[in-house]
Protein backbone atom coordinates (compact mmCIF):
# COMPACT_ATOMS: atom_id res chain seq x y z
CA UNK A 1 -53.34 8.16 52.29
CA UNK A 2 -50.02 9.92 52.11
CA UNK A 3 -49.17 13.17 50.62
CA UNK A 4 -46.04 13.38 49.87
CA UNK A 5 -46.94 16.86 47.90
CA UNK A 6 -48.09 18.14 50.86
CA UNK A 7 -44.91 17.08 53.25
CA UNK A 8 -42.51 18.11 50.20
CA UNK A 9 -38.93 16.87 50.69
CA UNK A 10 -36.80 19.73 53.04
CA UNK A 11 -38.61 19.43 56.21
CA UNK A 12 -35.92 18.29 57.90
CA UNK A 13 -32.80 15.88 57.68
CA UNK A 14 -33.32 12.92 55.59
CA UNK A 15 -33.12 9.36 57.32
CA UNK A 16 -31.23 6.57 56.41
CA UNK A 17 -32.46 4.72 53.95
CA UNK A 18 -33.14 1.06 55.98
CA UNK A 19 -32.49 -2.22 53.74
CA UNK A 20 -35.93 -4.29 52.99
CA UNK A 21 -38.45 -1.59 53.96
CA UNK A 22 -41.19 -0.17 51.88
CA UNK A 23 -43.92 2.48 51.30
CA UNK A 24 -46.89 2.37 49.05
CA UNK A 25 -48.68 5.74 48.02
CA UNK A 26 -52.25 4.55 46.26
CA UNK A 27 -54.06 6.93 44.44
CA UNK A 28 -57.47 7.01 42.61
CA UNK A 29 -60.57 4.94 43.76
CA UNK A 30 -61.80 2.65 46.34
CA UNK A 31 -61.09 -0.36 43.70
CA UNK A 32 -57.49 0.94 43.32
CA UNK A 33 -57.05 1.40 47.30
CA UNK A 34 -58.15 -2.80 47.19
CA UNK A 35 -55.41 -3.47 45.01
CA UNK A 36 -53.04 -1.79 47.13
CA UNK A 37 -53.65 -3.55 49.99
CA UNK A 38 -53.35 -6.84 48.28
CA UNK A 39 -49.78 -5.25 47.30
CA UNK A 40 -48.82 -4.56 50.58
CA UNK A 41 -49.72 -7.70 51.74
CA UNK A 42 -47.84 -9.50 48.75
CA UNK A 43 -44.80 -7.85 49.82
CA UNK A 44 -45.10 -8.29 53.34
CA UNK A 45 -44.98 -11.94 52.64
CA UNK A 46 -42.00 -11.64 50.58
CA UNK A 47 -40.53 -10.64 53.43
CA UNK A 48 -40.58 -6.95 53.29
CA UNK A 49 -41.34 -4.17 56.24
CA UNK A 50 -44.57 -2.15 55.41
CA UNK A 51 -43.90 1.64 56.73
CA UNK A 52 -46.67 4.41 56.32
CA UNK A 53 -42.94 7.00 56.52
CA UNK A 54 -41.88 7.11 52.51
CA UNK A 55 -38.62 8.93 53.77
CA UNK A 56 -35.95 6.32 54.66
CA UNK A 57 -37.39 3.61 52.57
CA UNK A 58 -35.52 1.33 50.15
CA UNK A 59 -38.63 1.53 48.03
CA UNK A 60 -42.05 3.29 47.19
CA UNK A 61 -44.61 1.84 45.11
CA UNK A 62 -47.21 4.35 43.86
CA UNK A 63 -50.29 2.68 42.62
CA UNK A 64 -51.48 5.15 40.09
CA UNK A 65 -55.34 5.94 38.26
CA UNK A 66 -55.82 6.26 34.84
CA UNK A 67 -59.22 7.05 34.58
CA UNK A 68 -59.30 10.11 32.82
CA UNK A 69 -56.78 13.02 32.25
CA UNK A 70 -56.67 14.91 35.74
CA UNK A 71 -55.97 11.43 37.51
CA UNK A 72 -52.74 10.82 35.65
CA UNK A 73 -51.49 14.29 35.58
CA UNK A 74 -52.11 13.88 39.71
CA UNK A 75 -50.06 10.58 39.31
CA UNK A 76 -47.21 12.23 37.24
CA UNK A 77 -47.16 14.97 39.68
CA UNK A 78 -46.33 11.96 42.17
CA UNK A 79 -43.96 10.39 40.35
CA UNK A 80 -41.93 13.95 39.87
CA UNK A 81 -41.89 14.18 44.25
CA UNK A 82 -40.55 10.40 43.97
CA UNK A 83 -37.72 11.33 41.75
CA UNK A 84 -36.50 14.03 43.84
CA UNK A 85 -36.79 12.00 46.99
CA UNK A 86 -34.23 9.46 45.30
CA UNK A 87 -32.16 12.15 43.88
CA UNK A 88 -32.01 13.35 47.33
CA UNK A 89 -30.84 10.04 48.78
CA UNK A 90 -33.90 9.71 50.71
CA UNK A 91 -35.35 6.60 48.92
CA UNK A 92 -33.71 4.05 46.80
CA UNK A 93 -36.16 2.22 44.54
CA UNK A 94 -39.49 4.01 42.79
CA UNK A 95 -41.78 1.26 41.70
CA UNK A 96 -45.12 2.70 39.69
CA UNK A 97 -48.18 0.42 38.67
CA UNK A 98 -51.82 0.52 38.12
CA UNK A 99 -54.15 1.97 35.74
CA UNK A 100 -52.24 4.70 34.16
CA UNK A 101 -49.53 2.01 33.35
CA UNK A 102 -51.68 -0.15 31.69
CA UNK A 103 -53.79 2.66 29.91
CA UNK A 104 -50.60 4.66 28.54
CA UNK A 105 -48.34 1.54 28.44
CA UNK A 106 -44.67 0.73 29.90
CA UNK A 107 -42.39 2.10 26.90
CA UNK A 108 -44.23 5.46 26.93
CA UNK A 109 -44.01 5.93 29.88
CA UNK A 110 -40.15 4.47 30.59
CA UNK A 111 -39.02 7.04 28.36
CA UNK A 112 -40.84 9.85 30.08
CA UNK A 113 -39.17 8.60 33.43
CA UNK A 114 -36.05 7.03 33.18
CA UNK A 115 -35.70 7.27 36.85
CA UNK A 116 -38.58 5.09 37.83
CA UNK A 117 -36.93 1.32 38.48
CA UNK A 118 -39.91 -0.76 37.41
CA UNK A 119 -43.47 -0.56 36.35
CA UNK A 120 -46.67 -2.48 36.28
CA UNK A 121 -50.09 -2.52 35.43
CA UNK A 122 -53.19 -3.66 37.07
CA UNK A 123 -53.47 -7.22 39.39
CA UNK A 124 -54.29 -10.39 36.98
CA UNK A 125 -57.56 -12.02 37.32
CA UNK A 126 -56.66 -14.84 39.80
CA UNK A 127 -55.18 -12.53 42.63
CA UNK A 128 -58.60 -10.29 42.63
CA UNK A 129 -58.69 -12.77 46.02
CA UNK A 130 -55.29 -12.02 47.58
CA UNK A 131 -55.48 -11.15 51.26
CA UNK A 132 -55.15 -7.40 52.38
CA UNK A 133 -53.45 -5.43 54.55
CA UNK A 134 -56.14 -2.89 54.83
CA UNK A 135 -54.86 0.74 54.59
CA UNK A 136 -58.07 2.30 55.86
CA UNK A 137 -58.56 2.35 59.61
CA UNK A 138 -60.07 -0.90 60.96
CA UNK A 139 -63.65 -0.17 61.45
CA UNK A 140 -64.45 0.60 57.86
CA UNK A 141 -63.38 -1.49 54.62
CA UNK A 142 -63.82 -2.20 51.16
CA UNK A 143 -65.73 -5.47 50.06
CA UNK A 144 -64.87 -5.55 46.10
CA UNK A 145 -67.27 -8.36 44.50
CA UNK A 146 -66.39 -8.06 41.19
CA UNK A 147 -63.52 -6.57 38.49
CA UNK A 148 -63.96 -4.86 34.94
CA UNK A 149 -67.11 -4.24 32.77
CA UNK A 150 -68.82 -5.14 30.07
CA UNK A 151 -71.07 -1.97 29.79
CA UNK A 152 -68.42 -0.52 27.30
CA UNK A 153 -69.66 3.33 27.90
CA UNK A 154 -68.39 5.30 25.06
CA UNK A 155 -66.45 7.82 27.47
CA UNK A 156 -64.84 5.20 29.62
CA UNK A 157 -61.80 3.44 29.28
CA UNK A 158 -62.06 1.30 32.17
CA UNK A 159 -62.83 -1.90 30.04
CA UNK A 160 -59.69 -0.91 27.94
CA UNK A 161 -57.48 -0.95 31.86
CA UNK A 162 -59.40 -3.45 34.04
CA UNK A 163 -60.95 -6.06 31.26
CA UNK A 164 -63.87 -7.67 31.05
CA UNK A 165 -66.62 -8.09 34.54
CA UNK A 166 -65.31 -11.07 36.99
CA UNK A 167 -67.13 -11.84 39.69
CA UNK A 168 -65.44 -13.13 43.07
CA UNK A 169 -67.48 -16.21 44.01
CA UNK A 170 -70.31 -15.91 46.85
CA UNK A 171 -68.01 -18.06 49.25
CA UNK A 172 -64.76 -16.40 48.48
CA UNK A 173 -66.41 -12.44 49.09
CA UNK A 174 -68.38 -14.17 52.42
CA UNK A 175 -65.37 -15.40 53.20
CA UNK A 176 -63.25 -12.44 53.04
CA UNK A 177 -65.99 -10.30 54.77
CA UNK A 178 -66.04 -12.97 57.60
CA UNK A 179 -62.34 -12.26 58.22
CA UNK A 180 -62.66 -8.10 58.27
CA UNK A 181 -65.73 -8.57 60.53
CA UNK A 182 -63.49 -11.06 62.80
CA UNK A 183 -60.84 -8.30 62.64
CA UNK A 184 -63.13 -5.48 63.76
CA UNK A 185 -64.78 -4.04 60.39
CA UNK A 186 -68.51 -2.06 61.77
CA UNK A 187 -68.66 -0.86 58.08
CA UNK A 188 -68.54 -2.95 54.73
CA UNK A 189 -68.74 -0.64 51.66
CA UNK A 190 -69.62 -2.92 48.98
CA UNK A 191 -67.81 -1.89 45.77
CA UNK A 192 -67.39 -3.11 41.66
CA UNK A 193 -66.97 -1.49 38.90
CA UNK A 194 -71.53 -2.53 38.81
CA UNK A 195 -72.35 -4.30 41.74
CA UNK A 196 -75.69 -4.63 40.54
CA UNK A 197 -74.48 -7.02 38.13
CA UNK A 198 -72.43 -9.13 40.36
CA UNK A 199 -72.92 -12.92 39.93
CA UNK A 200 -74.13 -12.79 36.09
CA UNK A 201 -70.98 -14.27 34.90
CA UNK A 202 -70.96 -17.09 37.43
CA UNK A 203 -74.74 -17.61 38.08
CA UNK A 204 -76.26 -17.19 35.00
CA UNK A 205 -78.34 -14.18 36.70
CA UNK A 206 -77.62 -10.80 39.09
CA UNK A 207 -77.71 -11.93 42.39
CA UNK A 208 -76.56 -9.39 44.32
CA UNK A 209 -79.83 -9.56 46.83
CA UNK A 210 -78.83 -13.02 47.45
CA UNK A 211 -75.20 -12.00 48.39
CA UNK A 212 -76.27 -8.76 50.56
CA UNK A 213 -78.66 -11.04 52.46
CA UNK A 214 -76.20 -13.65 53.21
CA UNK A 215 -73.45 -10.33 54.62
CA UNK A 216 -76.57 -8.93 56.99
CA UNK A 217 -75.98 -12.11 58.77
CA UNK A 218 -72.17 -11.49 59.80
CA UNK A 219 -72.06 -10.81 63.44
CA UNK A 220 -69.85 -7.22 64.59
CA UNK A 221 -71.04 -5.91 61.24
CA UNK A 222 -73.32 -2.86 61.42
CA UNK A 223 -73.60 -0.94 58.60
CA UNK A 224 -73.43 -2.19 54.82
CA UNK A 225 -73.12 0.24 52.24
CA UNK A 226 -73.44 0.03 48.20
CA UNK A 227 -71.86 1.59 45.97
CA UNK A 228 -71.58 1.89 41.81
CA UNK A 229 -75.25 0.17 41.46
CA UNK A 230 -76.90 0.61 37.85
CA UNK A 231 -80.55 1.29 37.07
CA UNK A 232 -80.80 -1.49 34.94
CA UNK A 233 -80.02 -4.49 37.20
CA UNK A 234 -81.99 -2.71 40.47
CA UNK A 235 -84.88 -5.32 40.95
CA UNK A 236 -87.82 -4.82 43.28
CA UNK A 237 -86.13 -7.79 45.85
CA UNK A 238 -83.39 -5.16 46.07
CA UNK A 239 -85.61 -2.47 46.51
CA UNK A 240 -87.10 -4.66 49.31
CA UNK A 241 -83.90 -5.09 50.89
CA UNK A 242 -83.06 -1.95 51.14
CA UNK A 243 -86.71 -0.82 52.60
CA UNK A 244 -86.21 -3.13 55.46
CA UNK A 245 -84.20 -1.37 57.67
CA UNK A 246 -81.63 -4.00 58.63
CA UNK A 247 -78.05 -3.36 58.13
CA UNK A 248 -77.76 -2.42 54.44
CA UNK A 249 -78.23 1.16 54.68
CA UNK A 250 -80.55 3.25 52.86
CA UNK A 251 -78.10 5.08 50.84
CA UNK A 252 -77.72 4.11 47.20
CA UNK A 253 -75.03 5.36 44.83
CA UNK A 254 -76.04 4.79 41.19
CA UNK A 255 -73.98 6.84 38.75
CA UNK A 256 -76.46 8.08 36.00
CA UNK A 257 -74.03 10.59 34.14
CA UNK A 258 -76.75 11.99 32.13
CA UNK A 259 -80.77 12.00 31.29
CA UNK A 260 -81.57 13.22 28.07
CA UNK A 261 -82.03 9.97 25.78
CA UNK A 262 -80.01 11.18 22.58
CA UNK A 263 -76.73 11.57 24.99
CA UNK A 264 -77.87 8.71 27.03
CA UNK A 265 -77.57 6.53 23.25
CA UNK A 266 -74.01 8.11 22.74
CA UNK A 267 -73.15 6.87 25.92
CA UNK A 268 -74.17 3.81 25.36
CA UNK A 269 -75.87 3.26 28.75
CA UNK A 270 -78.56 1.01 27.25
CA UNK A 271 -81.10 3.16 29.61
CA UNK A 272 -83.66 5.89 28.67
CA UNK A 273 -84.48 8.76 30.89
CA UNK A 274 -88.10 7.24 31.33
CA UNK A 275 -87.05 3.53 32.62
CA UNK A 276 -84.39 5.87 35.02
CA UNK A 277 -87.30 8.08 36.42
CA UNK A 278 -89.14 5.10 37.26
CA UNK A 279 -86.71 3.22 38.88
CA UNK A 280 -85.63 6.95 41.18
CA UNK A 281 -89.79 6.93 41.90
CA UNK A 282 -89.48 3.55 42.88
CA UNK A 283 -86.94 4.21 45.44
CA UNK A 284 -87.92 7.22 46.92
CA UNK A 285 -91.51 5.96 47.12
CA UNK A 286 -90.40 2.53 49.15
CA UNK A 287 -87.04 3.42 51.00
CA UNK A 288 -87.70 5.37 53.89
CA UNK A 289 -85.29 8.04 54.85
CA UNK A 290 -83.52 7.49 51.57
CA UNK A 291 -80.21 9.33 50.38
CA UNK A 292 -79.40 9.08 46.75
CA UNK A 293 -75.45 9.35 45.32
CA UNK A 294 -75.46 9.83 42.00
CA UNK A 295 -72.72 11.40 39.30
CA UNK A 296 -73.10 13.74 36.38
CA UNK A 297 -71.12 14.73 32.93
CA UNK A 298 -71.20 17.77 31.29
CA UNK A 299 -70.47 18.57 28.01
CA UNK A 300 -70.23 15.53 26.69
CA UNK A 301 -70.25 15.43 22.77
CA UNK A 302 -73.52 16.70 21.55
CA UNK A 303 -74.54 18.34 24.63
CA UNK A 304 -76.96 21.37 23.07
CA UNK A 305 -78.25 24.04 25.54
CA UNK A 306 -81.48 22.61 26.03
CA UNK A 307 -80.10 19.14 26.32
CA UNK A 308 -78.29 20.73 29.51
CA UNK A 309 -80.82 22.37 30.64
CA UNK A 310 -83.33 19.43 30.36
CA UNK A 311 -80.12 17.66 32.96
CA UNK A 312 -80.53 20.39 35.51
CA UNK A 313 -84.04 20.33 35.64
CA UNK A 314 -83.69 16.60 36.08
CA UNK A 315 -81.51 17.70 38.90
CA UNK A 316 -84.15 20.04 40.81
CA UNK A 317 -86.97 17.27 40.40
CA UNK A 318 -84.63 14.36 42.03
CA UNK A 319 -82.98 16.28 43.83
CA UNK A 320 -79.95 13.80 44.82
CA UNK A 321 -78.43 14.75 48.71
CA UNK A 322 -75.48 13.43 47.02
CA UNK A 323 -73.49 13.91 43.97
CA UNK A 324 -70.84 14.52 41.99
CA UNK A 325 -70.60 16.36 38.81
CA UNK A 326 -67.59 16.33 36.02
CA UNK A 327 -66.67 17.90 32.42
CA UNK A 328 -66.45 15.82 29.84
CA UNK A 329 -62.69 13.96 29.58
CA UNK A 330 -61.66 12.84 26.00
CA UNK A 331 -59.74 9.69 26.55
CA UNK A 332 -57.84 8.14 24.20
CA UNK A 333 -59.31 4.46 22.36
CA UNK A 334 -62.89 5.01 23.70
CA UNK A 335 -65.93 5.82 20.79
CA UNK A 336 -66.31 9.05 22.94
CA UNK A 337 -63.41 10.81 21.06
CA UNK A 338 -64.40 10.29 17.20
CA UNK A 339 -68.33 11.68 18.22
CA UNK A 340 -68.89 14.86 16.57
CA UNK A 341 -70.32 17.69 18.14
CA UNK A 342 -67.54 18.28 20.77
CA UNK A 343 -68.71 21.16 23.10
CA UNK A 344 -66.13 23.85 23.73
CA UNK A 345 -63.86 23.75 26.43
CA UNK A 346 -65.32 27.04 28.07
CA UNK A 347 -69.20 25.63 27.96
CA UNK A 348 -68.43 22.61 29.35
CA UNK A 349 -67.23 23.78 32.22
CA UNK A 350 -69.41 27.07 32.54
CA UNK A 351 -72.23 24.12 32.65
CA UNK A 352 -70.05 21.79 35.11
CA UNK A 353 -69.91 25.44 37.28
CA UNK A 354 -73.74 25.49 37.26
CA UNK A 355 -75.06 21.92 37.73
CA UNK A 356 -72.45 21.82 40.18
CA UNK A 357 -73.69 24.98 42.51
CA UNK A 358 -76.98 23.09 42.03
CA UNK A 359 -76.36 19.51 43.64
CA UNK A 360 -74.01 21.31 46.01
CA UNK A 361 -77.58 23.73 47.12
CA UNK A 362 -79.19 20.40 47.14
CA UNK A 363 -77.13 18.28 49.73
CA UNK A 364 -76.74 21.94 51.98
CA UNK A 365 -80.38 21.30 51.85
CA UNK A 366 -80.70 17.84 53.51
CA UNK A 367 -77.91 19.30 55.47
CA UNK A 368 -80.25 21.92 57.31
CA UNK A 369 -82.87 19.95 57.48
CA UNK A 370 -81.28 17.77 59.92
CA UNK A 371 -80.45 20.34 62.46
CA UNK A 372 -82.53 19.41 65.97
CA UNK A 373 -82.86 15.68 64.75
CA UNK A 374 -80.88 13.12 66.49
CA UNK A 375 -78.72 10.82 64.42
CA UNK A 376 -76.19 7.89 64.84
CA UNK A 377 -73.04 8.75 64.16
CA UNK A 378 -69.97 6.28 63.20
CA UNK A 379 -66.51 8.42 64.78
CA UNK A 380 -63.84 7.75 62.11
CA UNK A 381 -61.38 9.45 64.56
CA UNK A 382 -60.41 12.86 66.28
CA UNK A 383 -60.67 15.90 64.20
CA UNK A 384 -56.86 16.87 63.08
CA UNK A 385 -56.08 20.17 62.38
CA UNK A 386 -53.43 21.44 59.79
CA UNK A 387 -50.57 21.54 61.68
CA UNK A 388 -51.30 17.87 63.22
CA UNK A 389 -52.42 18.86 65.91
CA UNK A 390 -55.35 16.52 67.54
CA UNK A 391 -58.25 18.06 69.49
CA UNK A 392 -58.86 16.10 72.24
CA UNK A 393 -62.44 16.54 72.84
CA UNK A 394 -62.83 17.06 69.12
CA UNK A 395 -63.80 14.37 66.55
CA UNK A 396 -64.75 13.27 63.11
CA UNK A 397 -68.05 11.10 62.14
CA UNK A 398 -70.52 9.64 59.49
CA UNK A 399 -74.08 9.51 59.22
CA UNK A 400 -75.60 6.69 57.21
CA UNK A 401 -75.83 9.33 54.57
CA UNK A 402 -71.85 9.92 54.10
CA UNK A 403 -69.49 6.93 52.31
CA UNK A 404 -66.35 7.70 53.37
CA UNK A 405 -63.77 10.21 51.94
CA UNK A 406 -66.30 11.51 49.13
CA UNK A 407 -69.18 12.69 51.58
CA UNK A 408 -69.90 15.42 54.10
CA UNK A 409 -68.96 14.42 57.68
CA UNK A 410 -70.05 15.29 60.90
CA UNK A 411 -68.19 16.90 64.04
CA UNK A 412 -68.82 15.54 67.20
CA UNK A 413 -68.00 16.96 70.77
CA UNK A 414 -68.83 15.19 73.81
CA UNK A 415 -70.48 17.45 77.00
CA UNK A 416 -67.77 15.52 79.14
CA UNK A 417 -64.66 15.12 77.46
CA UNK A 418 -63.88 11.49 76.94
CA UNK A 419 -62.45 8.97 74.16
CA UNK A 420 -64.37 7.72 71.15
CA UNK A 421 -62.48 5.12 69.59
CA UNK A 422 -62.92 4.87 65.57
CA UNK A 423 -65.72 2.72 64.91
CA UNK A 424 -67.77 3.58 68.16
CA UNK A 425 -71.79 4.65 67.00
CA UNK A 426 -72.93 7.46 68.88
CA UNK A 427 -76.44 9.04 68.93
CA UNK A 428 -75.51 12.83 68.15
CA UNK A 429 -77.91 15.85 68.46
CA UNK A 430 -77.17 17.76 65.10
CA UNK A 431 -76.90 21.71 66.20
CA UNK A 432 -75.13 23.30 63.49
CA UNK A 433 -74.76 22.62 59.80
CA UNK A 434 -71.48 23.89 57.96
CA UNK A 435 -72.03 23.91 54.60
CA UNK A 436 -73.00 20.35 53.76
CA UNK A 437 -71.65 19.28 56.69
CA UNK A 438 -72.82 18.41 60.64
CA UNK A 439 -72.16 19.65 63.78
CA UNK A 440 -73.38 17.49 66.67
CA UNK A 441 -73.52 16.95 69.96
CA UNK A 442 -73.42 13.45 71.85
CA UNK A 443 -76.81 12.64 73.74
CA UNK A 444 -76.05 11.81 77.57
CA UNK A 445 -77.69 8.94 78.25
């Protein structure tokens, strides 16, 4: 996305500001990046032209997160840049919306920045079906089947910002999928605040399996990948599913945030360590060539020593290729922040510093263990240097095993130097390993 903290505002001589034209900077997660491209398409039909250039614009629209602390301090670090682009004539009209909006509310937030011309919060319930203008190079998109939760986790305040779980219908997500396919989509990340629990509200049951079968039949479609699963919903058909080999890949992100049952029951997860270890032996027993996503607090309220230690080795038995790992937030009108037993500021993240060094040694790991193997490879593009600059022979992949923008990637050079449009597989020879990430080489045929 843009980075308008990056470009800053001097680099050279503003342009004109051009009547009807706007930019859109989105921020936060792969759910917030679908609402922006149902925003961009809303405006487009109003008759508005979309530019990815914020300088010269009449206005920007900077779809924020709210999620916890760090996310809206990144936002109001946004909103600053905005403010001195339109004191320096170089855009006319700041328009912010999104989570941190609707978590902090309008007035606060008016009075903090007069400057901003209008704010909003988060889509209504009836336009979770608007058509997109995707934002994210063709051959990969977002599928969102669902808005909101009902989990109610003590630490999160995403029921508070995004309501209650809403399903989109089987015909209306098939639909929508259809069109990206049509339009060139190899890649469908399938994404909800719990997809496991998709079609509960609507169906009476989770049926997920019955949705993920009916997208492995959409032709041009090659890989499907799902995100934000939950142990509790992950039935042996989906276990099946995924142990078939077809297109949904074996890669399963399933957020566990903790594994010692007294935090677990602060949490309010409504899932003990035990029924967790048997659905992760499960998995790794049936799913061949499995990689497991998973993400980890620290220091949440209560957290002892041995709790923590109990989470890391939980860690080194699972041993997840993939995760990430975060201190404890506080946020404001969850349960979270009247628990007692708040863990100091310094041991929470001396403990975030150490679990995270662990899952980091643990996806370097996989990494290694893939050098001399040969692997498909999606190219997402050619590799870009700081300055630009675009190396010709040079480019920029996934494995199965990396979602985009929060996984390792892969770089790819060709023996003969040719193109690789995004969205072209290639079978790569991996020959190096850079940290958690690949180095390969494309096999001649």
């Amino acid at each position: 996305m843009l980075n308008l903290l990056s470009a800053g505002i001097s680099r050279r001589c503003p342009l004109p500001i051009t009547p009807k034209t706007f930019s859109l900077v989105s921020l936060g997660c792969p759910k917030n990046l679908v609402d922006s491209e149902q925003i961009v398409f809303m405006l487009k039909q109003d008759g508005l032209d979309f530019r990815s250039e914020v300088d010269g614009c009449e206005t920007v629209v900077l779809n924020t997160c709210g999620f916890i602390k760090t996310a809206r301090d990144e936002a109001r670090e946004y909103i600053r840049s905005l403010i001195d682009l339109k004191r320096a004539n170089r855009i006319r009209r700041i328009s912010v919306r999104g989570c941190m909006t609707k978590h902090e509310g309008v007035k606060a937030l008016a009075a903090e920045f007069p400057e901003v011309d209008e704010w909003f919060g988060v889509p209504a319930a009836e336009l979770m079906t608007v058509q997109r203008e995707l934002l994210t190079s063709k051959h990969v998109a977002y599928l969102r089947i669902a808005d909101g939760c009902n989990r109610r986790c003590s630490f999160c305040a995403i029921p508070n910002i995004r309501g209650n779980f809403r399903s989109v219908p089987m015909e209306q997500v098939l639909n929508e999928a259809k069109l990206l396919a049509d339009a060139g989509t190899k890649e469908l990340v399938v994404i909800a605040q719990e997809t496991t629990f998709w079609g509960s509200d609507i169906y009476g049951k989770p049926q997920l399996t019955e949705l993920l079968k009916q997208l492995e039949t959409l032709n041009g479609v090659r890989w499907i990948r799902l995100m934000y699963s939950f142990p509790q919903f992950f039935t042996d058909e989906l276990i099946d599913m995924f142990s078939a080999g077809s297109k949904l890949l074996p890669y399963i992100d399933i957020p566990l945030q903790h594994c010692n049952d007294d935090i677990l029951n602060r949490m309010n997860r409504r899932v003990t360590k035990a029924e967790t270890e048997a659905l992760l032996e499960k998995l790794r027993t049936r799913i061949p060539n499995l990689v497991l996503r998973t993400s980890l607090i620290t220091g949440f309220p209560g957290e002892t020593d041995a709790m923590f230690h109990e989470l890391h080795q939980f860690v080194d038995r699972w041993q997840f290729e993939r995760a990430g790992v975060f201190s404890f937030s506080p946020e404001n009108g969850t349960p979270a922040v009247k628990l007692s037993g708040m863990v100091p500021a310094r041991t929470a993240k001396r403990r975030y510093e150490s679990l995270y060094k662990t899952c980091e040694k643990y996806s370097v790991s996989w990494a290694k263990k893939q050098k001399g193997t040969v692997i498909d490879v999606q190219i997402d593009g050619n590799y870009t240097d700081e300055t630009g600059h675009k190396e010709p022979n040079l480019f920029v992949g996934r494995t199965f095993a990396d979602a985009p923008d929060i996984d390792p990637v892969v770089y790819v050079t060709l023996p003969v130097p040719s193109a690789l449009p995004p969205g072209t597989f290639v079978p790569c020879e991996i020959v190096e390993t850079e940290g958690c990430d690949l180095v390969g080489i494309v096999c001649e045929e």
